[in-house]
N, C-alpha and C. Protein backbone atom coordinates (compact mmCIF):
# COMPACT_ATOMS: atom_id res chain seq x y z
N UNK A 1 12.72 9.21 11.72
CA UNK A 1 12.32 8.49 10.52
C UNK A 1 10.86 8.76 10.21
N UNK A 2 10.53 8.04 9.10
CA UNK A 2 8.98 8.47 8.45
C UNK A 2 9.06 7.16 8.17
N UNK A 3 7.78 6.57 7.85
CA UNK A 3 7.51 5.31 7.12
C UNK A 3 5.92 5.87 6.25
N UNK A 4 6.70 5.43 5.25
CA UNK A 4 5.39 6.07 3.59
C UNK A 4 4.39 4.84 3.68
N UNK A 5 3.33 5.34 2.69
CA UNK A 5 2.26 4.80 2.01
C UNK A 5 2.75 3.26 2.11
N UNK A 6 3.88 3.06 1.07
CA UNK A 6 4.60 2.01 0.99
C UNK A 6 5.07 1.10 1.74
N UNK A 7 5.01 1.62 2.91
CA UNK A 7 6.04 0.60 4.36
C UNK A 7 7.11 0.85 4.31
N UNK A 8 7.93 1.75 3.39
CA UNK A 8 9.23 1.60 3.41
C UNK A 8 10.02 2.94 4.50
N UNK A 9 10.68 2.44 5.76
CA UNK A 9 10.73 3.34 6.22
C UNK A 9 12.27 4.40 6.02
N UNK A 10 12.21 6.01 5.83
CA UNK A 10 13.30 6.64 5.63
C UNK A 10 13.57 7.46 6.68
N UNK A 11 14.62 7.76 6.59
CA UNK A 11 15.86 8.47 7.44
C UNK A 11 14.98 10.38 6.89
N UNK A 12 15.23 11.04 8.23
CA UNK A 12 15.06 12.49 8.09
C UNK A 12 15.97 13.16 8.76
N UNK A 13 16.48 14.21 7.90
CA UNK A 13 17.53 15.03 8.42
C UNK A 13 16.66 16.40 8.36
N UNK A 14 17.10 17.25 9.77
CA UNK A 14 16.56 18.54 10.12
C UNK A 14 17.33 19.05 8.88
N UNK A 15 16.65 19.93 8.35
CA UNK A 15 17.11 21.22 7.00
C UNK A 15 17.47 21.87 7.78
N UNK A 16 16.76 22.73 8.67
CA UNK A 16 17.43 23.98 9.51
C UNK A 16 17.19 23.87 11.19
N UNK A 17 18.24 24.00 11.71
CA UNK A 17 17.78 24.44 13.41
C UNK A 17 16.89 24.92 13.62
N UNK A 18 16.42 24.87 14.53
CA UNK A 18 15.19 25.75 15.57
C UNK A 18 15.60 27.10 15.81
N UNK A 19 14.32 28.58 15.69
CA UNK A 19 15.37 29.61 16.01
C UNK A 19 15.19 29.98 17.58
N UNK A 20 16.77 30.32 18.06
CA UNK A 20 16.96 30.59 19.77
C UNK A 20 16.67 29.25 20.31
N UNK A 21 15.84 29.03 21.76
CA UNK A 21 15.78 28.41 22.58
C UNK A 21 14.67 26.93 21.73
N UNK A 22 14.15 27.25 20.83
CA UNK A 22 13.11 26.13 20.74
C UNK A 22 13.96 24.92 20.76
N UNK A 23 13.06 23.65 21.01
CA UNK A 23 12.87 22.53 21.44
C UNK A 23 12.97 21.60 20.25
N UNK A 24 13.55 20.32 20.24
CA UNK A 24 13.36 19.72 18.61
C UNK A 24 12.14 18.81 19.07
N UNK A 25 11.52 18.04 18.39
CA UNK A 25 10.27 16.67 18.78
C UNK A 25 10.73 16.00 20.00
N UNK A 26 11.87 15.27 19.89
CA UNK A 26 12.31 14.26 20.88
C UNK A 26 12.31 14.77 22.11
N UNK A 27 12.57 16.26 22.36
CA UNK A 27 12.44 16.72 23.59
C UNK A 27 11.41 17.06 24.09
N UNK A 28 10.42 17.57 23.25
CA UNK A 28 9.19 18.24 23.32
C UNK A 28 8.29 16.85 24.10
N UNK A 29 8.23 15.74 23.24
CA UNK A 29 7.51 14.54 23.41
C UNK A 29 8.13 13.58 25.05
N UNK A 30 9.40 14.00 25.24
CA UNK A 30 10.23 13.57 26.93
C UNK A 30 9.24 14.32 27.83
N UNK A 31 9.52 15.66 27.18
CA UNK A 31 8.76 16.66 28.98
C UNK A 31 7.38 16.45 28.44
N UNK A 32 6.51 16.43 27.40
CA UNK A 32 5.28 16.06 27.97
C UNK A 32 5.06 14.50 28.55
N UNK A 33 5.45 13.61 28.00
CA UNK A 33 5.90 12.13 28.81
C UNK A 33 6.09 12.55 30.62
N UNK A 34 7.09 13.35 30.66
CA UNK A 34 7.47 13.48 32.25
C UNK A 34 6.20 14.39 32.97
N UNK A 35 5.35 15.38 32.46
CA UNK A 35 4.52 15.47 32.74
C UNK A 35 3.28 14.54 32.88
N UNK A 36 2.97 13.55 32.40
CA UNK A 36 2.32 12.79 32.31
C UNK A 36 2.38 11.44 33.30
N UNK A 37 3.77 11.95 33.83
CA UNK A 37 4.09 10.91 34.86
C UNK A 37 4.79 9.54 33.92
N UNK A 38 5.72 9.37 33.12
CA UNK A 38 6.29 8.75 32.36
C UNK A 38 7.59 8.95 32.37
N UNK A 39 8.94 8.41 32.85
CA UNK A 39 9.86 8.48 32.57
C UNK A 39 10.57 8.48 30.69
N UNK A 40 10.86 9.00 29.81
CA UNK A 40 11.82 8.46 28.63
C UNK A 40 13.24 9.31 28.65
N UNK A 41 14.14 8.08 28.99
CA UNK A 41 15.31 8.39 28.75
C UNK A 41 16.19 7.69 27.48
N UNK A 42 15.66 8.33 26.70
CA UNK A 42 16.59 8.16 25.45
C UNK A 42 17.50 9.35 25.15
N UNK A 43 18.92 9.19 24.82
CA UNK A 43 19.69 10.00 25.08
C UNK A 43 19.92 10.64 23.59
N UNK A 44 19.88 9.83 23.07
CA UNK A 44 19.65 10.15 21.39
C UNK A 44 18.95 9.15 20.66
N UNK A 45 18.51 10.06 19.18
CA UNK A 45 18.24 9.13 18.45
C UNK A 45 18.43 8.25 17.95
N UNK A 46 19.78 7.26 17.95
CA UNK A 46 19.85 6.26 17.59
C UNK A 46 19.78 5.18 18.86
N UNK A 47 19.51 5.26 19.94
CA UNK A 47 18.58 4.53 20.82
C UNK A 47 17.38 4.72 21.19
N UNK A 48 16.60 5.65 20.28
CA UNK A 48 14.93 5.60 19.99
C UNK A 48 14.86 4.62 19.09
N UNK A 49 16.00 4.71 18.31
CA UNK A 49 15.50 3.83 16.65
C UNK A 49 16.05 1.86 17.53
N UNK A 50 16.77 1.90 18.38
CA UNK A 50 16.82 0.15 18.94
C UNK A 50 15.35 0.00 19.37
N UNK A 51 15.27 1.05 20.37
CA UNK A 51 13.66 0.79 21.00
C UNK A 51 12.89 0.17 19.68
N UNK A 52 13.01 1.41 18.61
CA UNK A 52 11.71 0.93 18.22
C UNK A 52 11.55 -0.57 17.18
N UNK A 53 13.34 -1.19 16.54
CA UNK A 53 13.26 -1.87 16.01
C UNK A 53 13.11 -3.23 16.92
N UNK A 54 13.17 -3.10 18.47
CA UNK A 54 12.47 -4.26 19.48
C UNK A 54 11.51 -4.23 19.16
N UNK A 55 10.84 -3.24 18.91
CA UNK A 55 9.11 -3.51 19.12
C UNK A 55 8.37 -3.79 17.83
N UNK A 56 9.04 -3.41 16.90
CA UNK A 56 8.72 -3.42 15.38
C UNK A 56 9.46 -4.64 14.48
N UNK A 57 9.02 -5.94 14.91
CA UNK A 57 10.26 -6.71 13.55
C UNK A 57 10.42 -6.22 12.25
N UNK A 58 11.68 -6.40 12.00
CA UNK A 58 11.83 -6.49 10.56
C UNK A 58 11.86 -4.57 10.17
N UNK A 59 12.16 -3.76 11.15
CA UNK A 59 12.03 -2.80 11.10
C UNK A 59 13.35 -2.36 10.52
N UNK A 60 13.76 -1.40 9.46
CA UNK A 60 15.12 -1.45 8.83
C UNK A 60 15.35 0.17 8.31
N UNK A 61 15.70 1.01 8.36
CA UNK A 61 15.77 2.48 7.44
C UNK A 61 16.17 1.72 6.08
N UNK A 62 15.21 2.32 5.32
CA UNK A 62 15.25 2.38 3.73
C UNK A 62 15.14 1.00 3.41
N UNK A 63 14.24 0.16 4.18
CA UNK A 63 13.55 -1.16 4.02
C UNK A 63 12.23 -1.22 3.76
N UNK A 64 11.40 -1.87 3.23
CA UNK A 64 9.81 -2.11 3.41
C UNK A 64 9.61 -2.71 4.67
N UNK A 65 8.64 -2.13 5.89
CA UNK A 65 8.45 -3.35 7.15
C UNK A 65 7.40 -3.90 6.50
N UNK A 66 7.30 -5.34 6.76
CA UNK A 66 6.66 -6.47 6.44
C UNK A 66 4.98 -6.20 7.16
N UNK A 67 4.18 -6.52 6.88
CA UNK A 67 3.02 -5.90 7.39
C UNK A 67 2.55 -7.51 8.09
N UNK A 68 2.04 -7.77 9.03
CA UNK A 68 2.08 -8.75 10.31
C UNK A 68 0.53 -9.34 9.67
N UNK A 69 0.66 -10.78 10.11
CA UNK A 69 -0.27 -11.43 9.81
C UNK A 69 -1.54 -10.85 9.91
N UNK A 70 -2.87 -10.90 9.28
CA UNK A 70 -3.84 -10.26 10.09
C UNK A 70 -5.14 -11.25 10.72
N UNK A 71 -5.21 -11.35 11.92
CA UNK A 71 -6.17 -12.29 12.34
C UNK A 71 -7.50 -12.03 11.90
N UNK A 72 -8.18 -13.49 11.18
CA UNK A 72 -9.25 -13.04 10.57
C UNK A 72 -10.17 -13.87 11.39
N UNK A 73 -11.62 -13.56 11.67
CA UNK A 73 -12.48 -14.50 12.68
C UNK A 73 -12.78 -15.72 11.56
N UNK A 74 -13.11 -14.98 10.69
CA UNK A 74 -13.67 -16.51 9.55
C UNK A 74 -13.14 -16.04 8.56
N UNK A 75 -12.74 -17.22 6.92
CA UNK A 75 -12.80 -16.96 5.87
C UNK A 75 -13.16 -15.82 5.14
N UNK A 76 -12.60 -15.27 4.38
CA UNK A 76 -13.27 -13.99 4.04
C UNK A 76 -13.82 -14.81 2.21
N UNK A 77 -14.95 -13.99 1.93
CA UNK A 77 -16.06 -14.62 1.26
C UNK A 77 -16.02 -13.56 -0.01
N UNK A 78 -15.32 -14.26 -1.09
CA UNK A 78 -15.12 -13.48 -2.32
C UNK A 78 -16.48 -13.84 -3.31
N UNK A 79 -16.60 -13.10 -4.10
CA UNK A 79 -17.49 -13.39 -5.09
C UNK A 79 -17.04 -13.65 -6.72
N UNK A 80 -16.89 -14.76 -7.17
CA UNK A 80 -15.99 -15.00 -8.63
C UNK A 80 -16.90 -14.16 -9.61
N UNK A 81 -16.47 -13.74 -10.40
CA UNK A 81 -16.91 -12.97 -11.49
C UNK A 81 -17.32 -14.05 -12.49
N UNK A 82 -17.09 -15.00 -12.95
CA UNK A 82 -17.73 -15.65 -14.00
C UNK A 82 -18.84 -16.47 -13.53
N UNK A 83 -18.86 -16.67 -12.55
CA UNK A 83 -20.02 -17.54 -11.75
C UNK A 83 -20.94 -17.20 -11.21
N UNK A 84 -20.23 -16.11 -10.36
CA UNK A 84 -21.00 -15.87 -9.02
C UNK A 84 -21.27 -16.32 -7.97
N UNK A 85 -20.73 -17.56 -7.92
CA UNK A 85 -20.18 -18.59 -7.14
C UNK A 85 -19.90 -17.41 -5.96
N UNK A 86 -18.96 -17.81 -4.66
CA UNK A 86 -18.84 -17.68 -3.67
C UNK A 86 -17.02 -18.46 -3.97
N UNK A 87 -16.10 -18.40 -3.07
CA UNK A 87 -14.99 -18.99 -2.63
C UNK A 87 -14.43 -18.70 -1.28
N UNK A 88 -13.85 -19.59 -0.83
CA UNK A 88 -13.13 -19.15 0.70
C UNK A 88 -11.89 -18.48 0.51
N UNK A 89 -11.60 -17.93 1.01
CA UNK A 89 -10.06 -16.73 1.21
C UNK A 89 -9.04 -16.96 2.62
N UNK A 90 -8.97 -18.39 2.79
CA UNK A 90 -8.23 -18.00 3.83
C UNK A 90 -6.91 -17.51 4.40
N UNK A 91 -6.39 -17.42 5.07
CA UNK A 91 -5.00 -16.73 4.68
C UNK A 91 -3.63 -17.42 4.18
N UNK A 92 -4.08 -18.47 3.72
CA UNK A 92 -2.49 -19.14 3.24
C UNK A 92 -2.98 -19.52 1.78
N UNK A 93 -4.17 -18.93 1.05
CA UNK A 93 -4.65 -19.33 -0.03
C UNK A 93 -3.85 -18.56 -0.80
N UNK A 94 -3.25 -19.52 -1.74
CA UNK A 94 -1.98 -19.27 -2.98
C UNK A 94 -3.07 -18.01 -3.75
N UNK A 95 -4.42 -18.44 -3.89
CA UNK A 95 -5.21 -17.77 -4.85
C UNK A 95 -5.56 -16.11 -4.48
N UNK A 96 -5.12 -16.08 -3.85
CA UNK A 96 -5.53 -14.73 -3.06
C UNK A 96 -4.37 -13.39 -2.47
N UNK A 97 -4.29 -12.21 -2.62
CA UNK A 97 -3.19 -11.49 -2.23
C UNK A 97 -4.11 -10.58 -1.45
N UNK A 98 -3.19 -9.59 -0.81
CA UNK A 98 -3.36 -8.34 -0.30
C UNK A 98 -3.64 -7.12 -0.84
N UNK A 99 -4.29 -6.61 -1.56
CA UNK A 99 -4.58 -5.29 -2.16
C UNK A 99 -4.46 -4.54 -1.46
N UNK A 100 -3.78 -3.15 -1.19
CA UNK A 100 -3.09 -1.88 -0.42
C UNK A 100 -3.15 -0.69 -1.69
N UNK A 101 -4.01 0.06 -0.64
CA UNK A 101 -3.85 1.45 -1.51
C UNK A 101 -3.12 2.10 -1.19
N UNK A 102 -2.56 2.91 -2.12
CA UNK A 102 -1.14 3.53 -1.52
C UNK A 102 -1.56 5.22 -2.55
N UNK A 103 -0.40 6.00 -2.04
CA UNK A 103 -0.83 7.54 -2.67
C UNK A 103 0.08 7.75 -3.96
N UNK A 104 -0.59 8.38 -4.67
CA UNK A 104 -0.49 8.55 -6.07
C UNK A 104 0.43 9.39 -6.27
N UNK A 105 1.45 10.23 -6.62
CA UNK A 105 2.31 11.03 -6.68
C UNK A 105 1.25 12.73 -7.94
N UNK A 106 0.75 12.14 -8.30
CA UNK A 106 -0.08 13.31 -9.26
C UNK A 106 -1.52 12.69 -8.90
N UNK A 107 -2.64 13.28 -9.39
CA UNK A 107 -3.73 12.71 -9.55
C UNK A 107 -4.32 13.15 -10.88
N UNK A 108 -5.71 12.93 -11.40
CA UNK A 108 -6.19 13.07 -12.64
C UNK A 108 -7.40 13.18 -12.62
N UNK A 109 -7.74 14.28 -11.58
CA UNK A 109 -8.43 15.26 -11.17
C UNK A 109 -8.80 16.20 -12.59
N UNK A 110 -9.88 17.51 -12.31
CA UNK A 110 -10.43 18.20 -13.42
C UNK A 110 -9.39 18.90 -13.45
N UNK A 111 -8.72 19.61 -12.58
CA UNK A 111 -7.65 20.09 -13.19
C UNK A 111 -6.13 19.98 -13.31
N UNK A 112 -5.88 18.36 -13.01
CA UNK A 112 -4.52 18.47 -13.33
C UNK A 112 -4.57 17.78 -14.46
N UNK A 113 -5.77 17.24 -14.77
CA UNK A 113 -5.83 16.10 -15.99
C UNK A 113 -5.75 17.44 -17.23
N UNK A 114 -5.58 19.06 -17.01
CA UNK A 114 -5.35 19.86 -18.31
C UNK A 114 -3.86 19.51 -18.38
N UNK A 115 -2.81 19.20 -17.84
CA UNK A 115 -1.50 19.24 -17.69
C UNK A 115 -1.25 18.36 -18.42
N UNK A 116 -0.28 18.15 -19.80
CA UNK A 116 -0.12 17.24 -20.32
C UNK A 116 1.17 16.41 -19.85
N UNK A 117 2.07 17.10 -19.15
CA UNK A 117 3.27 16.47 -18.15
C UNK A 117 2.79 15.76 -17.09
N UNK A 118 2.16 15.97 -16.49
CA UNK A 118 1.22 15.87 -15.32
C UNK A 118 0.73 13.79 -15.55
N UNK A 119 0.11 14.13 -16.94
CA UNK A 119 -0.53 12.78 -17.31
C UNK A 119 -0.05 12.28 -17.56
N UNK A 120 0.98 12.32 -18.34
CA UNK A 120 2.10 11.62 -18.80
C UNK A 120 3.36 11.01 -17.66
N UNK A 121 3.34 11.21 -16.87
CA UNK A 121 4.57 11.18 -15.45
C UNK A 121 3.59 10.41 -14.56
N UNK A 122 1.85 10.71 -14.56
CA UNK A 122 1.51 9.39 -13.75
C UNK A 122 0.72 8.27 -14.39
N UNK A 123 1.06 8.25 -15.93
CA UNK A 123 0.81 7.25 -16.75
C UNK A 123 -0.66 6.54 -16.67
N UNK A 124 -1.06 5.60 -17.16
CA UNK A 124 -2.50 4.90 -16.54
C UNK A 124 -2.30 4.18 -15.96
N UNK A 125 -3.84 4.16 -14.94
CA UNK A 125 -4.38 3.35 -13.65
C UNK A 125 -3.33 1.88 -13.67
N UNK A 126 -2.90 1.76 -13.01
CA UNK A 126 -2.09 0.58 -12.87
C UNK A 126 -1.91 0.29 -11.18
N UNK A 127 -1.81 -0.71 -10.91
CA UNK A 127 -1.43 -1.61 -9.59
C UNK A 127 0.05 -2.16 -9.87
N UNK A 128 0.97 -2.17 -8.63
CA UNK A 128 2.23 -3.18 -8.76
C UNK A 128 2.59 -4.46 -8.16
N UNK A 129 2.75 -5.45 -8.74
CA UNK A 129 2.86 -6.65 -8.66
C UNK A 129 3.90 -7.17 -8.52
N UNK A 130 4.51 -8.17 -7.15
CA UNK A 130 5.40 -8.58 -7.61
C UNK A 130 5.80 -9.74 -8.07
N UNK A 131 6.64 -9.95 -8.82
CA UNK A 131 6.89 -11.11 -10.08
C UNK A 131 6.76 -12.53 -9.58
N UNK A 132 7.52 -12.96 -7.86
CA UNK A 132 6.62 -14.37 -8.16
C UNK A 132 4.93 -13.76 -7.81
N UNK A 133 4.72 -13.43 -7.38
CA UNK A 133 2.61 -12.94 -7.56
C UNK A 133 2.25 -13.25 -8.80
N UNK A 134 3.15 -12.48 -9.80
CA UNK A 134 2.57 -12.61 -11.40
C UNK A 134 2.65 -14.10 -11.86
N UNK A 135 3.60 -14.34 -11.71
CA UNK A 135 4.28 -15.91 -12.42
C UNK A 135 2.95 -16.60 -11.43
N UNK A 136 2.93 -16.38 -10.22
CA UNK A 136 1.68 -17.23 -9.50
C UNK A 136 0.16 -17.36 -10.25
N UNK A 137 -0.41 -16.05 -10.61
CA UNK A 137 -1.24 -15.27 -11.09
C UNK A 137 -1.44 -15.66 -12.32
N UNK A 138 -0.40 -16.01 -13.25
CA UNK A 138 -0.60 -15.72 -14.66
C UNK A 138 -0.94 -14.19 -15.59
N UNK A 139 0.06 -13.21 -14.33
CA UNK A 139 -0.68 -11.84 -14.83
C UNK A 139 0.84 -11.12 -15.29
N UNK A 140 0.86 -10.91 -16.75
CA UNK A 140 1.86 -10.08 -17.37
C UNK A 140 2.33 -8.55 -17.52
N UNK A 141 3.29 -8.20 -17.63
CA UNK A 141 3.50 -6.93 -17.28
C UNK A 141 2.90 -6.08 -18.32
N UNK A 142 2.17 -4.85 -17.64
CA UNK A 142 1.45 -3.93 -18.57
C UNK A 142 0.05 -3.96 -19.18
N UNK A 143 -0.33 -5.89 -18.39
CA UNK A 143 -1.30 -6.31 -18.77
C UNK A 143 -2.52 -5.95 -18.18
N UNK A 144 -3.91 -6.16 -18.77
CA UNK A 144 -5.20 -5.80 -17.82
C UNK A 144 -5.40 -6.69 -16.69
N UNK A 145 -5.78 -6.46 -15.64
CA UNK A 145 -5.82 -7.19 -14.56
C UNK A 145 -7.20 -7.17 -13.96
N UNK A 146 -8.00 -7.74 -13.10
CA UNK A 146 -9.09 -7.56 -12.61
C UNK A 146 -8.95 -7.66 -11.24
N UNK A 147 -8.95 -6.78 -10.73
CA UNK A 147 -8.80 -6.96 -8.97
C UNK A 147 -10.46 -6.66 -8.37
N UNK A 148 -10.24 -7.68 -7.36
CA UNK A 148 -12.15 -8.12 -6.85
C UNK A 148 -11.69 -8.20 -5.28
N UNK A 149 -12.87 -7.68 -4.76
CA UNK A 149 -12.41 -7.74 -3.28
C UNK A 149 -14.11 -8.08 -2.72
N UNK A 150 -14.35 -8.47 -1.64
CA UNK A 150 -16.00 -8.09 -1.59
C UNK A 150 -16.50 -7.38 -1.82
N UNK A 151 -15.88 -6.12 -1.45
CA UNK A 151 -16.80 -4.90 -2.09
C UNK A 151 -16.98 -4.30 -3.03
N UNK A 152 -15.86 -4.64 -4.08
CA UNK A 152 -16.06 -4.01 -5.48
C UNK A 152 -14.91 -4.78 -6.36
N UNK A 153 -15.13 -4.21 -7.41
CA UNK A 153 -13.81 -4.58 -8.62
C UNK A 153 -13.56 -3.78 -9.33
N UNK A 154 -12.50 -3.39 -10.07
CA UNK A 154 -11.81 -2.52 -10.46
C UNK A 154 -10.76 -3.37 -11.91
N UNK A 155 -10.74 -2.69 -13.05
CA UNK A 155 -9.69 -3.08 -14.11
C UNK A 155 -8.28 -1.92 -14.14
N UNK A 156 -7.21 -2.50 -13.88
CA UNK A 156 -6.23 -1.92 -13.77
C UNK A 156 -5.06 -2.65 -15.17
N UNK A 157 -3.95 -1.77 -15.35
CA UNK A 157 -3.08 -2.34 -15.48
C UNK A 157 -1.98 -2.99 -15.10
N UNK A 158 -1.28 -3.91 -14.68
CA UNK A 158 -0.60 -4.21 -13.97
C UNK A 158 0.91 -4.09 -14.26
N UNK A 159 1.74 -4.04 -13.66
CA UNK A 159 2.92 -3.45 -13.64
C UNK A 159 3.59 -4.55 -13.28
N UNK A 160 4.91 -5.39 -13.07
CA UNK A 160 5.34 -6.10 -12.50
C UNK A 160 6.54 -5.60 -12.39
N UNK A 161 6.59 -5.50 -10.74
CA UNK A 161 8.08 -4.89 -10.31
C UNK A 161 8.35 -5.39 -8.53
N UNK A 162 9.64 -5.52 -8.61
CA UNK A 162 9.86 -5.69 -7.19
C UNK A 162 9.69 -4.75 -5.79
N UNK A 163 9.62 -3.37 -6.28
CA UNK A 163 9.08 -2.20 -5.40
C UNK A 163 8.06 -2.87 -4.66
N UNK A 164 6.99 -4.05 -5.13
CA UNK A 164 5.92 -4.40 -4.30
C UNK A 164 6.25 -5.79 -3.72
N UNK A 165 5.72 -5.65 -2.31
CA UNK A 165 6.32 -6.52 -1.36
C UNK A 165 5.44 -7.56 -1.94
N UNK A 166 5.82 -8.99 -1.54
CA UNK A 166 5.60 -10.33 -1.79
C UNK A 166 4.46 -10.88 -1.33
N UNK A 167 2.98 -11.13 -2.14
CA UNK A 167 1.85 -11.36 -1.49
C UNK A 167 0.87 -9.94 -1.21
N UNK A 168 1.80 -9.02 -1.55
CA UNK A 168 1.33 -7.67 -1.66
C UNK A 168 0.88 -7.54 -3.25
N UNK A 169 -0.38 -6.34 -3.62
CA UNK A 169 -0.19 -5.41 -4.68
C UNK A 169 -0.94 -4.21 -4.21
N UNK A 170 0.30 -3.03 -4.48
CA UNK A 170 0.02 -1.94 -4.39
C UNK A 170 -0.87 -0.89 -5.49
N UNK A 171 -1.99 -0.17 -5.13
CA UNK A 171 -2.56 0.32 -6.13
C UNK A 171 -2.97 1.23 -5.75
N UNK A 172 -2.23 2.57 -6.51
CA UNK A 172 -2.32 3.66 -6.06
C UNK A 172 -3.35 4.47 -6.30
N UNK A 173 -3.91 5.17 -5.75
CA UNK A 173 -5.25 6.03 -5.82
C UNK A 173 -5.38 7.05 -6.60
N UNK A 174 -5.76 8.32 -7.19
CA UNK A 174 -5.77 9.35 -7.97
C UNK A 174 -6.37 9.08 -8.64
N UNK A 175 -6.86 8.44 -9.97
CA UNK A 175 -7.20 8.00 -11.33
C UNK A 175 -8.66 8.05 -10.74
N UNK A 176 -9.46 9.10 -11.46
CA UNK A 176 -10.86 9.64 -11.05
C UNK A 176 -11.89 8.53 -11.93
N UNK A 177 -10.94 7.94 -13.02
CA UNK A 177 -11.47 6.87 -13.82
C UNK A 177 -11.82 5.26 -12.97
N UNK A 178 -10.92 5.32 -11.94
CA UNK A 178 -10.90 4.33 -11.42
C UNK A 178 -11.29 4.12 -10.39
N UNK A 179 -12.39 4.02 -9.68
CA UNK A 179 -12.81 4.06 -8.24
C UNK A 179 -12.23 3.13 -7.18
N UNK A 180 -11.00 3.23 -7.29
CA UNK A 180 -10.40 2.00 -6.12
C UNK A 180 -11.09 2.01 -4.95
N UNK A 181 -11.51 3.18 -4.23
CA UNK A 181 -12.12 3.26 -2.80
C UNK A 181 -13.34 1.99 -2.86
N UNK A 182 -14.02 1.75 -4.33
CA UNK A 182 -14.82 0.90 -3.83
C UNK A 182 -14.61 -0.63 -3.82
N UNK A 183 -12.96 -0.23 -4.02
CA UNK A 183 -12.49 -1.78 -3.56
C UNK A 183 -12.63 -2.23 -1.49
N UNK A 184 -12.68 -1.21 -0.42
CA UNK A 184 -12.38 -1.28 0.38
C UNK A 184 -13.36 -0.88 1.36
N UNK A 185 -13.70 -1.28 2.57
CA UNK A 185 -14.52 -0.28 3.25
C UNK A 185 -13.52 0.29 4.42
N UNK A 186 -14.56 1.74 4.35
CA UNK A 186 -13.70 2.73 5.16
C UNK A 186 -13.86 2.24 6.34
N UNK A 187 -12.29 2.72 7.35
CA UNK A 187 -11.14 3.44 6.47
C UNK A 187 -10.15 2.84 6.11
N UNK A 188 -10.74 0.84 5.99
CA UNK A 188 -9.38 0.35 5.53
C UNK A 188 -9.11 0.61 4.42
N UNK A 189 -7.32 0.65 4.51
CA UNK A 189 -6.80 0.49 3.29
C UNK A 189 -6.26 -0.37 2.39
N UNK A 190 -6.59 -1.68 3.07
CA UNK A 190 -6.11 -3.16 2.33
C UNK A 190 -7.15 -4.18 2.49
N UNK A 191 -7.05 -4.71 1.65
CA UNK A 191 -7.74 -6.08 1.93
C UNK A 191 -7.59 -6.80 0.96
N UNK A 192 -8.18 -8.08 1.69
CA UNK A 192 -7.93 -9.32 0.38
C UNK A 192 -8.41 -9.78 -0.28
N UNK A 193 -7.88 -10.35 -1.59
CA UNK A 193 -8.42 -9.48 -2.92
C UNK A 193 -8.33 -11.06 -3.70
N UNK A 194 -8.86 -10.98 -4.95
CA UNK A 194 -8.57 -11.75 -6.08
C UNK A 194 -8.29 -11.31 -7.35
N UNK A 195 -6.97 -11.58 -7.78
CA UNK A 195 -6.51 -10.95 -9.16
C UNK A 195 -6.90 -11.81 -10.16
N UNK A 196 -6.99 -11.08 -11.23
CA UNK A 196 -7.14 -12.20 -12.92
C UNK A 196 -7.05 -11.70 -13.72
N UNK A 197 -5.98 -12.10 -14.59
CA UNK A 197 -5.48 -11.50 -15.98
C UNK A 197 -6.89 -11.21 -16.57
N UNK A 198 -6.74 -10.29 -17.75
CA UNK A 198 -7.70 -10.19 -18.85
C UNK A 198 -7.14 -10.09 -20.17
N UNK A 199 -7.44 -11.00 -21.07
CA UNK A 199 -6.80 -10.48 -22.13
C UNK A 199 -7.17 -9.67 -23.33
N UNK A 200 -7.16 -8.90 -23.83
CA UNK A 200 -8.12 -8.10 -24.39
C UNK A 200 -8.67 -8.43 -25.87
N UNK A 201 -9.83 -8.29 -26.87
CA UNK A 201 -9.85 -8.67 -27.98
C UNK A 201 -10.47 -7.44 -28.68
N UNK A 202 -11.10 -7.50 -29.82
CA UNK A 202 -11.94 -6.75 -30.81
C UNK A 202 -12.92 -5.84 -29.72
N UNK A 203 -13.44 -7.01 -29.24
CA UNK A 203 -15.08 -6.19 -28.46
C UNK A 203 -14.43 -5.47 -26.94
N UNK A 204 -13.35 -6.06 -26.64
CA UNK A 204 -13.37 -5.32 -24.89
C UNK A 204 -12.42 -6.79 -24.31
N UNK A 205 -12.62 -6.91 -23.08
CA UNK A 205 -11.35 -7.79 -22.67
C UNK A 205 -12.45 -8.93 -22.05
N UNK A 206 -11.71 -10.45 -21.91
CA UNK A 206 -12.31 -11.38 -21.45
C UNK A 206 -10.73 -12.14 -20.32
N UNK A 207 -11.45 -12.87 -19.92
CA UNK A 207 -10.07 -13.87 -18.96
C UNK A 207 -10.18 -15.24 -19.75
């Protein structure tokens, strides 16, 4: 199996045999194990995949795995945009989600942004939301969104779809317009965030 950007983990089938005597992974990874002084006796792969759904809850082929609480030492310390105020983030705060960057399928780079298929197939900067988040949020589909994290903020559009796990929003990277990285410090790729509709008028958008 593979597990994507997304969490969602899939099933892989070999395209072609090995040519002559070579070795597939599972064997390769036994004898260096037994070199190493490690017994693994898994006889096949579908008692690698029990092992690993013991060790992994919620572990499923062609499921999202649930991403595990994350222990935080203190409150994490947002900064509100209309104030400047300060707020607490702790982890059961309704007001607050998970922001996850995830990979872009095209990007909009100097040169793929000449491709007019290209732009069109990865549409604009948008994050995905899922619907109770939005209904929580007050944030509509297609709408401007403001995602704030400590380290930066970013205006996206928002998408509302169930593809994104619950308490999650996924926001994919590429869009050279959009500096998501300075939502995060390296090399995480999530953190927790504060969303807020924007609604847009004459001059530019307000909340």
């Amino acid at each position: 199996t593979v597990t994507n950007m997304e969490g969602r983990t899939l099933p892989l089938t070999a395209a072609v045999q090995g040519p002559g005597r070579a070795r597939d992974d599972r064997e390769i990874f036994s004898m260096l194990a037994g070199r190493l002084g490690h017994l693994i006796t898994f006889g096949t792969a579908d008692e690698l995949l029990d092992e690993m759904r013991a060790m992994v809850p919620g572990l499923a082929v062609g499921a999202i795995t649930p991403i595990p609480p994350v222990a935080e030492p203190a409150p994490a310390r947002l900064t509100a945009a209309s104030s400047g105020a300060t707020v607490s983030a702790p982890a059961d705060d309704r007001e607050h989600v998970w922001v996850v960057l995830v990979e872009q399928l095209f990007t909009h780079g100097n040169m793929t942004g000449r491709s007019r298929g290209i732009r069109d197939l990865a549409g604009a900067p948008h994050c995905l939301i899922h619907p109770d988040d939005a209904a929580r949020l007050a944030v509509t589909d297609r709408g401007l969104v403001e995602i704030r994290t400590p380290h930066g903020a970013v205006v996206v559009q928002a998408r509302v779809a169930r593809e994104a796990p619950a308490g999650q929003v996924l926001l994919p990277r590429g869009y050279d317009e959009v500096p998501v990285h300075a939502l995060f410090r390296w090399p995480e790729t999530a953190a927790r965030a504060e969303v807020r509709p924007l609604v847009a008028t004459g001059t530019g958008a307000h909340r």
